[in-house]
Protein backbone atom coordinates (compact mmCIF):
# COMPACT_ATOMS: atom_id res chain seq x y z
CA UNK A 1 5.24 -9.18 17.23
CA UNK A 2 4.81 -8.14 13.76
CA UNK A 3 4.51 -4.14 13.64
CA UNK A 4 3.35 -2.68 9.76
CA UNK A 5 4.17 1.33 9.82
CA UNK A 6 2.91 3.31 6.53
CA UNK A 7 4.36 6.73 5.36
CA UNK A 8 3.90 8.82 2.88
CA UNK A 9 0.44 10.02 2.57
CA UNK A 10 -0.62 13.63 2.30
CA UNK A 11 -2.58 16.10 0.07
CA UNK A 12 -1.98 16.40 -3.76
CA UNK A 13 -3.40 17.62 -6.34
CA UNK A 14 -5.46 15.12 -9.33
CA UNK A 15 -2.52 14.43 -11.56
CA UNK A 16 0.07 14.72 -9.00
CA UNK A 17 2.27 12.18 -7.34
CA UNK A 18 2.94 10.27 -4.06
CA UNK A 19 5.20 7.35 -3.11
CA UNK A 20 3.86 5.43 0.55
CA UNK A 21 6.07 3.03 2.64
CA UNK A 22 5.39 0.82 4.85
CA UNK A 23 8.17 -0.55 7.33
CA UNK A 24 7.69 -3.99 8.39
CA UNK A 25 9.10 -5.38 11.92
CA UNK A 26 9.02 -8.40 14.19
CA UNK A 27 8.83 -11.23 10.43
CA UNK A 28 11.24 -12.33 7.96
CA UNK A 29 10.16 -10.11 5.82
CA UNK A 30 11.13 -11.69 2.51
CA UNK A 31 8.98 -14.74 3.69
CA UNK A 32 5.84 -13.06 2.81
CA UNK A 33 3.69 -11.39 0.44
CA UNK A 34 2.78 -7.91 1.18
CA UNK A 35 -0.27 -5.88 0.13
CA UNK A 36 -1.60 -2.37 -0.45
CA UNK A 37 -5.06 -2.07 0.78
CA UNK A 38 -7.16 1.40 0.56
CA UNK A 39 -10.71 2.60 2.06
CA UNK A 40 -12.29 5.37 1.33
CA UNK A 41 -15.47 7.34 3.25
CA UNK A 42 -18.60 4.94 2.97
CA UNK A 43 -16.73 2.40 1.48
CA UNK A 44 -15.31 -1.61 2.09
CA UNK A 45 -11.64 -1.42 2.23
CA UNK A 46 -10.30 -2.85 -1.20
CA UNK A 47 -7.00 -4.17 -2.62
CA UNK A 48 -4.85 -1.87 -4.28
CA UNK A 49 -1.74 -3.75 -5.11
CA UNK A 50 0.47 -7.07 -4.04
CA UNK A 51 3.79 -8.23 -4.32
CA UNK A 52 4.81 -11.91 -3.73
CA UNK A 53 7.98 -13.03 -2.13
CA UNK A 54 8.65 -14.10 -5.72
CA UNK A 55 8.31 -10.37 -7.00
CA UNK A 56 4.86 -11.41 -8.53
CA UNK A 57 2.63 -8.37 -8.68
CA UNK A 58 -1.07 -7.81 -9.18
CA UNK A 59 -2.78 -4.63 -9.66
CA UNK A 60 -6.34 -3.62 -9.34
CA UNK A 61 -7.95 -2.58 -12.33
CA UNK A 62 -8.48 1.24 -11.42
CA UNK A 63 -4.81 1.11 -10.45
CA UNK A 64 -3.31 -0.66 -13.63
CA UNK A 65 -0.58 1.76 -15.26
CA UNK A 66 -0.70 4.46 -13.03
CA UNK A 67 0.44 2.74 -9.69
CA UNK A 68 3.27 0.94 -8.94
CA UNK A 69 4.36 -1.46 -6.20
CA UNK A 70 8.22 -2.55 -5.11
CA UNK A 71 9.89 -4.49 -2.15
CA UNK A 72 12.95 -3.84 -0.64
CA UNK A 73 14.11 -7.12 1.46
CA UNK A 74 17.35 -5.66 2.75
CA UNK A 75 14.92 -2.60 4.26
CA UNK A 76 11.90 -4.45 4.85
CA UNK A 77 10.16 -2.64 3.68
CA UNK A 78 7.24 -2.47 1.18
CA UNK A 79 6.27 0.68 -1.20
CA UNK A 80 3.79 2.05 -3.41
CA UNK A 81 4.32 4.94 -6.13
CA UNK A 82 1.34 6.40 -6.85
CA UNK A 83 1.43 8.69 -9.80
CA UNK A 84 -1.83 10.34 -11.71
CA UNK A 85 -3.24 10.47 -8.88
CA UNK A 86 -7.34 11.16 -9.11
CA UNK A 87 -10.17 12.24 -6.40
CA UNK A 88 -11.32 9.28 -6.57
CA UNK A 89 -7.95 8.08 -5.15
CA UNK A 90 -8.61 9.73 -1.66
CA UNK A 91 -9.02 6.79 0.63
CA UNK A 92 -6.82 6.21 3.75
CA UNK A 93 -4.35 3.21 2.45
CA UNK A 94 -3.35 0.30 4.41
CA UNK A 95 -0.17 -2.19 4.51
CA UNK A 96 -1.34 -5.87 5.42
CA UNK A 97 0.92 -9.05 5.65
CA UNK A 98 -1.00 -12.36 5.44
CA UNK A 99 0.49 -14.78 7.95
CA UNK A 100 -1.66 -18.65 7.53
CA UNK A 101 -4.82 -17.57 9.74
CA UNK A 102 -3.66 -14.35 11.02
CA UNK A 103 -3.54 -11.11 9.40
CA UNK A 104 -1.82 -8.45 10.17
CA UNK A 105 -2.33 -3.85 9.26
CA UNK A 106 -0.66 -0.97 9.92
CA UNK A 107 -2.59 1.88 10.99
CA UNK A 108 -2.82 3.47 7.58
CA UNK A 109 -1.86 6.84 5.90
CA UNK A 110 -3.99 9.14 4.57
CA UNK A 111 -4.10 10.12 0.80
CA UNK A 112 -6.36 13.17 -0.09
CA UNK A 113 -6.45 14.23 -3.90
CA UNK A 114 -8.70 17.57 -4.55
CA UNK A 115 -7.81 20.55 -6.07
């Protein structure tokens, strides 16, 4: 059964920094893609960021330069370093794997920028 834990999350200040995980269990992990997903209050939960098993990466625009995703196969394991972070960054962020039909989420972390 594939399991998806995040870590990480927390309160910072705008311009600070955070770094999330996400542990992946019960997959090969370095069979899949893996994506950041984030939804803030009021909001449809978005994409954030995605790696491919090829080490492709994609960005959201209000991400681009300031975020920044890596895989570690040998961990399974799946991060994302956030850094200039902004309010409008609060959201509660989500790890997804895309299996064919079936997808799958951890249970998210929480990420709260306000000064």
């Amino acid at each position: 059964q594939v399991q998806l834990v995040e870590s990480g999350g927390g309160f910072v200040q705008p311009g600070g920094s955070l770094r999330l995980s996400c542990a992946a269990s019960g997959m090969i992990f370095s069979m899949y893609a893996m994506s950041w997903y984030r939804q803030a209050p009021g909001k449809q939960r978005e994409l954030v960021s995605s790696i491919t098993r090829g080490g492709r990466i994609h960005y959201a625009d209000s991400v681009k330069g300031r975020f920044m995703i890596s895989r570690d196969n040998a961990a399974n394991a799946v991060n994302l370093q956030m850094n200039s972070l902004k309010p409008e960054d609060t959201a509660v962020y989500y790890c997804n794997v895309d299996q064919g039909s079936r997808s799958y989420w951890g249970q998210g972390t929480q990420v709260t920028v306000s000064s």
